[in-house]
Protein backbone atom coordinates (compact mmCIF):
# COMPACT_ATOMS: atom_id res chain seq x y z
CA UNK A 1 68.36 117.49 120.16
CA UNK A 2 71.44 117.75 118.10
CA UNK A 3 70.37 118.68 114.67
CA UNK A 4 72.02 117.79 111.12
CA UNK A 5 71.33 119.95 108.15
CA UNK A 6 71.82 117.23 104.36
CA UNK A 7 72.21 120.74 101.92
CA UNK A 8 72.75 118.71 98.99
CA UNK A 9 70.81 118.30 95.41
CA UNK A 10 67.77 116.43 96.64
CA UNK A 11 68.20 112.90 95.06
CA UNK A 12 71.51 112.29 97.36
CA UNK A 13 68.97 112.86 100.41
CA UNK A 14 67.73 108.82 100.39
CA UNK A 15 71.32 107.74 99.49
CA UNK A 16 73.18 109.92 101.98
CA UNK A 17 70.15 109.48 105.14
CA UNK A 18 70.73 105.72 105.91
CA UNK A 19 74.20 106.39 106.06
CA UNK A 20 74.58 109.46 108.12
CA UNK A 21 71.95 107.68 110.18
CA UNK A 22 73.92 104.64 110.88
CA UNK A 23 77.48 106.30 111.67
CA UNK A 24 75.37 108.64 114.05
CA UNK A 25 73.58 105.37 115.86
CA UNK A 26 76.90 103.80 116.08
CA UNK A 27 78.54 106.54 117.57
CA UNK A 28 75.83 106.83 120.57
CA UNK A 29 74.79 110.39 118.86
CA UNK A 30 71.18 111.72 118.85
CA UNK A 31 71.42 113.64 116.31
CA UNK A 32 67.85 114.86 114.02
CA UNK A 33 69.24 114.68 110.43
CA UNK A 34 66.92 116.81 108.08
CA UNK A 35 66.70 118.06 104.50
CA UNK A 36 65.25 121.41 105.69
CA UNK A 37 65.39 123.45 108.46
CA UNK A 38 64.68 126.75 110.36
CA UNK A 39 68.46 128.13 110.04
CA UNK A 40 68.78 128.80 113.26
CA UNK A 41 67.56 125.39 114.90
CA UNK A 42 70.54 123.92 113.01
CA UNK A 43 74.05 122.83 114.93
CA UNK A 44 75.69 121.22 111.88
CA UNK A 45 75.78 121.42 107.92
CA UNK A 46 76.91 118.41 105.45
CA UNK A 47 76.99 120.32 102.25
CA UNK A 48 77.55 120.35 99.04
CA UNK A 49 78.06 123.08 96.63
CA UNK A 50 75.11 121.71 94.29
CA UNK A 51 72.70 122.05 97.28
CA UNK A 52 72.10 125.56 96.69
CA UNK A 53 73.09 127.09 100.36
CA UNK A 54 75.01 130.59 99.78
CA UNK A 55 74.51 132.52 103.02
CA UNK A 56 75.25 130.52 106.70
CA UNK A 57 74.74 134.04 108.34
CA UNK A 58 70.88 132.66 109.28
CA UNK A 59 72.45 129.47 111.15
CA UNK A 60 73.04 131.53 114.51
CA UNK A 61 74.31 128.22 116.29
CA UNK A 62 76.04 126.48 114.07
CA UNK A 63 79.25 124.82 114.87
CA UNK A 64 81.24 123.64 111.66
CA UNK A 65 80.30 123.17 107.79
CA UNK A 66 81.16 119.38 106.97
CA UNK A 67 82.41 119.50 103.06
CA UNK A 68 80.84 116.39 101.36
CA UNK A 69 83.66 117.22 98.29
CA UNK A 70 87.36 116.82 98.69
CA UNK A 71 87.75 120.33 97.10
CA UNK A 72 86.29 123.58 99.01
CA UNK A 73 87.71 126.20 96.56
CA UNK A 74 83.84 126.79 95.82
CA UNK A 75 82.78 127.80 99.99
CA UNK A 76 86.56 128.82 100.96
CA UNK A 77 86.18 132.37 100.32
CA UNK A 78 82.37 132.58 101.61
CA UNK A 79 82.51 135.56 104.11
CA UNK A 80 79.03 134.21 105.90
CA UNK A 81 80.77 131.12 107.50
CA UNK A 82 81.88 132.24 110.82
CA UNK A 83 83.20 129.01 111.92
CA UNK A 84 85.16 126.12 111.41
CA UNK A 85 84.71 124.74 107.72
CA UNK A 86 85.88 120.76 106.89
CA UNK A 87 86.83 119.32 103.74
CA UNK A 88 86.07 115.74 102.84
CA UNK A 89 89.04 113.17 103.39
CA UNK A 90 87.10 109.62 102.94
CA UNK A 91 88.27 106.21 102.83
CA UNK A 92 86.14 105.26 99.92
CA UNK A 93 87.10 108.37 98.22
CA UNK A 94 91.00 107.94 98.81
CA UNK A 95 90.47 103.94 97.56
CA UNK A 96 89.18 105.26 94.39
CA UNK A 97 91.74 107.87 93.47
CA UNK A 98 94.37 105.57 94.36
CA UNK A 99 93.14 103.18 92.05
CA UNK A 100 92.23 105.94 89.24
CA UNK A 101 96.48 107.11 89.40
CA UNK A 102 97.36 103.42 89.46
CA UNK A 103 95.66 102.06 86.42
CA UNK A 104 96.48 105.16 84.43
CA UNK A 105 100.40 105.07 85.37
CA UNK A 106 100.27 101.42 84.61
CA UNK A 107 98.79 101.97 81.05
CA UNK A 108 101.06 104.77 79.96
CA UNK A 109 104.16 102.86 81.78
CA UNK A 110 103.37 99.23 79.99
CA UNK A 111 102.01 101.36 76.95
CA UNK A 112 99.28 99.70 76.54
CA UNK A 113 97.59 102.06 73.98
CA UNK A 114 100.10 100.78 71.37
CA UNK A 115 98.45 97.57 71.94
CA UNK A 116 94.62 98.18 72.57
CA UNK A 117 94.70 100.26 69.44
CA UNK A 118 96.52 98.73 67.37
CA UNK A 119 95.05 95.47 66.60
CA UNK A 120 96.06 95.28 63.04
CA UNK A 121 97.86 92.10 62.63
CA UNK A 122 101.15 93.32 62.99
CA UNK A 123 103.72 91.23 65.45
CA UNK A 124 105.45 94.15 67.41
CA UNK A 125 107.68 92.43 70.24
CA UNK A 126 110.27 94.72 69.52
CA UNK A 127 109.94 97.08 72.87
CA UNK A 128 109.24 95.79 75.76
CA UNK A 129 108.02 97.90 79.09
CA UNK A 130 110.97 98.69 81.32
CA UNK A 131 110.32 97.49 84.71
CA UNK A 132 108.58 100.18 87.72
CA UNK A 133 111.88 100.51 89.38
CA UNK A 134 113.55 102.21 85.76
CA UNK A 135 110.35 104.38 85.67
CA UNK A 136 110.15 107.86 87.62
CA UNK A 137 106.89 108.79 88.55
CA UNK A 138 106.24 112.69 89.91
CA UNK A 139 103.61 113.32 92.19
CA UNK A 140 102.68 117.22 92.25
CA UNK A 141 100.89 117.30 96.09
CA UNK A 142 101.19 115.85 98.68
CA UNK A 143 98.56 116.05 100.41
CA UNK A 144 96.02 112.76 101.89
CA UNK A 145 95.46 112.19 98.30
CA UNK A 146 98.76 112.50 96.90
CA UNK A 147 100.54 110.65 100.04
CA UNK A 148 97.93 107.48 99.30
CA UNK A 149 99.24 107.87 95.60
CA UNK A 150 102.60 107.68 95.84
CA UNK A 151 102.83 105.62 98.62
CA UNK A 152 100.63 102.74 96.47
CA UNK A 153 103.19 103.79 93.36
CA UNK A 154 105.93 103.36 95.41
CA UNK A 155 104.46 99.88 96.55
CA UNK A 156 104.22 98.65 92.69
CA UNK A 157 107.77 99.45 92.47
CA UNK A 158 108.00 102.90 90.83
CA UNK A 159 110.63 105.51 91.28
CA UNK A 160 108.46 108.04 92.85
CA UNK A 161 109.33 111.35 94.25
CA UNK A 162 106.85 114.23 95.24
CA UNK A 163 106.27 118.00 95.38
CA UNK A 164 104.41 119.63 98.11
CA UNK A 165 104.31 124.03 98.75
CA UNK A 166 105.71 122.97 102.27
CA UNK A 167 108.51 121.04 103.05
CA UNK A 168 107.67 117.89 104.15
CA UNK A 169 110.65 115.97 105.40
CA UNK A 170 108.90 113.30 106.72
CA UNK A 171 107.32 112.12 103.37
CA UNK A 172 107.74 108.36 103.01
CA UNK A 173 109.16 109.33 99.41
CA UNK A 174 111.64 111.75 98.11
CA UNK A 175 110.29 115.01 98.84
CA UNK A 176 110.49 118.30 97.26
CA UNK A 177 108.80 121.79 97.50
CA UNK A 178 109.28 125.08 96.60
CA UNK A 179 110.08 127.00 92.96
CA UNK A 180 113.43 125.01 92.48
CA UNK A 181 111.85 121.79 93.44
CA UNK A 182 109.37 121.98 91.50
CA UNK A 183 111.81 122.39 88.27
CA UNK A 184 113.63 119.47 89.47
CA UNK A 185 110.49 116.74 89.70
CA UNK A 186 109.22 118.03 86.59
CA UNK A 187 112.59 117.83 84.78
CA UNK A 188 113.43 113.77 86.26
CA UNK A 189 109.91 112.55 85.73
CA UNK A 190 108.47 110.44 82.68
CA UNK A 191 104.86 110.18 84.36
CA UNK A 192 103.74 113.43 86.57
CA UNK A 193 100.68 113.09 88.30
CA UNK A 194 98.74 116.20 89.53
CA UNK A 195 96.94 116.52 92.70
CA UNK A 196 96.64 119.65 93.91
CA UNK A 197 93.60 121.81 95.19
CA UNK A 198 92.63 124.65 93.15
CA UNK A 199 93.62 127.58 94.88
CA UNK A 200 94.79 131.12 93.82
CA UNK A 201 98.66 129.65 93.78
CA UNK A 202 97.32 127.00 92.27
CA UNK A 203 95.74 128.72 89.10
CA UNK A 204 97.80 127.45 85.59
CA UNK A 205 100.62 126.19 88.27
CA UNK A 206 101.52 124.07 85.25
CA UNK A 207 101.98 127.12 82.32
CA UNK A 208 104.06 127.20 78.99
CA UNK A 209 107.56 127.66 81.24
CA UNK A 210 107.00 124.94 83.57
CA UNK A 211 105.77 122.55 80.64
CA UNK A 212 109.17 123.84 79.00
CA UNK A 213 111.08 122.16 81.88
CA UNK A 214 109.02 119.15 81.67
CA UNK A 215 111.63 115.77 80.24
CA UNK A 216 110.65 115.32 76.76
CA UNK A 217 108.07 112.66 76.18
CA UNK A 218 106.73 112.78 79.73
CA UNK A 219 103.37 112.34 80.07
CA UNK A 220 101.05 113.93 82.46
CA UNK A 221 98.22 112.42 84.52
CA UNK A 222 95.59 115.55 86.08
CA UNK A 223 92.81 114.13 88.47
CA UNK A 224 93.26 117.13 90.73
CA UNK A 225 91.36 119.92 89.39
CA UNK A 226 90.97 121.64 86.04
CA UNK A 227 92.56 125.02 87.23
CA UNK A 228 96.21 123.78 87.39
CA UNK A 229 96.87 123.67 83.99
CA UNK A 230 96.81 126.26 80.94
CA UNK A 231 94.80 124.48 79.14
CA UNK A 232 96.51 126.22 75.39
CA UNK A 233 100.07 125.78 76.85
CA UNK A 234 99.33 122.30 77.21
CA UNK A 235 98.05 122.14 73.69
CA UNK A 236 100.85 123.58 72.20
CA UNK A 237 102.93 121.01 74.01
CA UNK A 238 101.23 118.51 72.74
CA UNK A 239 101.26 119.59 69.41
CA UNK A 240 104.93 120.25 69.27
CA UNK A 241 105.81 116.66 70.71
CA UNK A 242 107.52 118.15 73.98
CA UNK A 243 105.10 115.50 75.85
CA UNK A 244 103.82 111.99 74.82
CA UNK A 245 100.37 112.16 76.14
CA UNK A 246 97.91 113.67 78.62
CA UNK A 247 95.18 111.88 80.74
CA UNK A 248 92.95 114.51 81.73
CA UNK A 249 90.24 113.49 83.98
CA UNK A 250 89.35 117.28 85.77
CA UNK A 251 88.77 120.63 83.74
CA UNK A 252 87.99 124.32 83.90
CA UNK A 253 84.38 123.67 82.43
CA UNK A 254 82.59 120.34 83.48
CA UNK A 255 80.95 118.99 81.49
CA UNK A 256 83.72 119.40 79.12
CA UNK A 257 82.25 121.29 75.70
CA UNK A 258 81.74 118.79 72.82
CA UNK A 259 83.82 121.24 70.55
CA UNK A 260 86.82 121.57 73.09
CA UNK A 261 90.32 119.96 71.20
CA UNK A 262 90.94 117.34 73.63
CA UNK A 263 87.65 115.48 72.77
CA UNK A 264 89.79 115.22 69.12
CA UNK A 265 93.13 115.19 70.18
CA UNK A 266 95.09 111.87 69.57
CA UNK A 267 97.89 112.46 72.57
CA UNK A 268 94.96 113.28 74.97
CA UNK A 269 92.77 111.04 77.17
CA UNK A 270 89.84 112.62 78.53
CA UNK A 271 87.63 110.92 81.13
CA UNK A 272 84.66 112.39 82.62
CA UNK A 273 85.77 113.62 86.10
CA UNK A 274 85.35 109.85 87.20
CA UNK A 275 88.60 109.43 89.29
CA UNK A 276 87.47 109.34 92.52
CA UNK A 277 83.94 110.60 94.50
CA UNK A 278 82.80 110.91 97.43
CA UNK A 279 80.88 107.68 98.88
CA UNK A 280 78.09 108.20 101.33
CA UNK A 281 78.84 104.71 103.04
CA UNK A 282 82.11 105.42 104.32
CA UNK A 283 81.85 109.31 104.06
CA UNK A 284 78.78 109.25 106.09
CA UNK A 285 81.54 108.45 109.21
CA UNK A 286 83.84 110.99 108.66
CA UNK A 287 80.54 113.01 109.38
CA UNK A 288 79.57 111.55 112.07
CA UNK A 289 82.87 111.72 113.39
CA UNK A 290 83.22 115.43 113.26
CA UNK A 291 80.06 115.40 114.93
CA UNK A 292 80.48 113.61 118.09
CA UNK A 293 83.99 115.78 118.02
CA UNK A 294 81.70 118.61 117.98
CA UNK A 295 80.04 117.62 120.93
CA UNK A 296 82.47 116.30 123.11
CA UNK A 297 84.81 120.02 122.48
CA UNK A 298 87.37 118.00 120.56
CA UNK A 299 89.08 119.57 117.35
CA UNK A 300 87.50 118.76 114.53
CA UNK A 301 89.06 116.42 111.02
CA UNK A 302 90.23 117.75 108.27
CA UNK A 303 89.83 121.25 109.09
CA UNK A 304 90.49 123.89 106.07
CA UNK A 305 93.00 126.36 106.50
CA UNK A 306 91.28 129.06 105.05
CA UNK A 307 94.12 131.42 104.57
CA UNK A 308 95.53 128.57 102.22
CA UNK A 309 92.84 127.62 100.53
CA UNK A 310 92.39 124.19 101.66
């Protein structure tokens, strides 16, 4: 029998094993799904970084890794995978994210801060929002994630263009890529949204130059990962008044230390790496999936290119 190896921290075993066990039955796969194994009895991984597995060279037959995270830049560079490795691209996941970039563009476009904190008995009708076709929106990544973004920003009305490394002409918004494009989205945008994997051309992508070229009194959104921002440059930013506000939700060190300065800082939002996760009911198929592509010699989702880094 086809066996499943759950390498995960052990409380997500009784969330994830109804699920996995379901998208399996539907699919017509007999598959064992197991906490623990003998290495080399196994045929497929679901795994997690906070499972614990380091070394896949035991697992003589396995066939693919299945990623349970949207991010792999933990298990990219292991040298004891020796096949195919899968990231995570789930419904549930990609519903949540959306909705994360949404509700934060919304806020800083209607700026509704003003309000929410500032209930002081003071009338201010003085400025009102412009509406979301005046407002250009930047979204840095284009990837499932980013796509799902803009296109959802684009359907609220926004002005929304996008940056990917690769050209990608068919982009259902304006699309740029490149060093030059790059300048150009950050320079037209007053909201810039980051979702990018972390990768080595990914590390402090945005540094004290490119927040130079940023428009004044942009503000920037970052539920992509920690990594693409120097976290001082963006300070000093801050600080000086070259941007309104940043909404932080990813960072370099998670949990994010009590004593770090955007805990304190008034043009910073921090929230607790909350924008999206993976969710075992609809995740659980996009393992299955890969599974029963597994079996029937079909190419697997979602595949990482690992020369790339995702």
């Amino acid at each position: 029998m086809t066996r499943l190896l759950f390498s995960a921290p052990p409380a997500d075993w009784p969330v994830w094993r109804p699920h996995l066990a379901r998208a399996c039955a539907v699919r017509g796969l007999a598959v064992e799904i197991v906490d623990a194994a003998d290495p080399a009895t196994v045929d497929y991984v679901a795994y997690s970084p906070e499972g614990g597995l380091a070394d896949f060279a035991p697992f003589t037959r396995l066939r693919v890794v299945l990623s349970l995270w949207v991010g792999v830049e933990t298990i990219v560079g292991n040298d004891t995978i020796a096949v195919p490795l899968c990231r995570m691209v789930d419904p549930g996941l990609r519903a949540g994210m959306v909705e994360w970039v949404a509700g934060h563009v919304l806020r800083h476009h209607l700026g509704t801060d003003a309000h929410v904190l500032g209930q002081d008995g003071v009338w201010r009708h003085d400025v009102v929002p412009p509406l979301a076709r005046d407002r250009r929106v930047g979204v840095v990544g284009l990837g499932e994630l980013g796509l799902a973004c803009a296109l959802a920003l684009k359907g609220l009305g926004f002005d929304v263009a996008g940056w990917s490394r690769r050209p990608k002409p068919d982009a259902p918004v304006p699309s740029h890529s490149g060093e030059a494009g790059l300048a150009t989205l950050l320079a037209r945008s007053e909201i810039i949204v980051l979702l990018l994997p972390a990768t080595p051309a990914t590390e402090r992508l945005i540094d004290a130059d490119r927040l130079a070229s940023i428009r004044p009194g942009a503000v920037l959104i970052n539920p992509g990962r920690g990594a693409l921002i120097d976290d001082e440059a963006l300070l000093a930013a801050l600080d000086a008044g070259r941007l309104a506000h940043a909404t932080l939700d990813v960072f370099r060190e998670e949990p994010l230390p009590p004593s770090h300065r955007f805990w304190s800082h008034p043009r910073v939002t921090v929230t607790p790496h909350i924008a999206s996760a993976t969710r075992p009911e609809s995740a659980a198929d996009v393992v299955a999936e890969n599974i029963r592509r597994g079996e029937a010699g079909l190419p697997f989702l979602h595949e990482v290119d690992r020369k790339h880094g995702y």
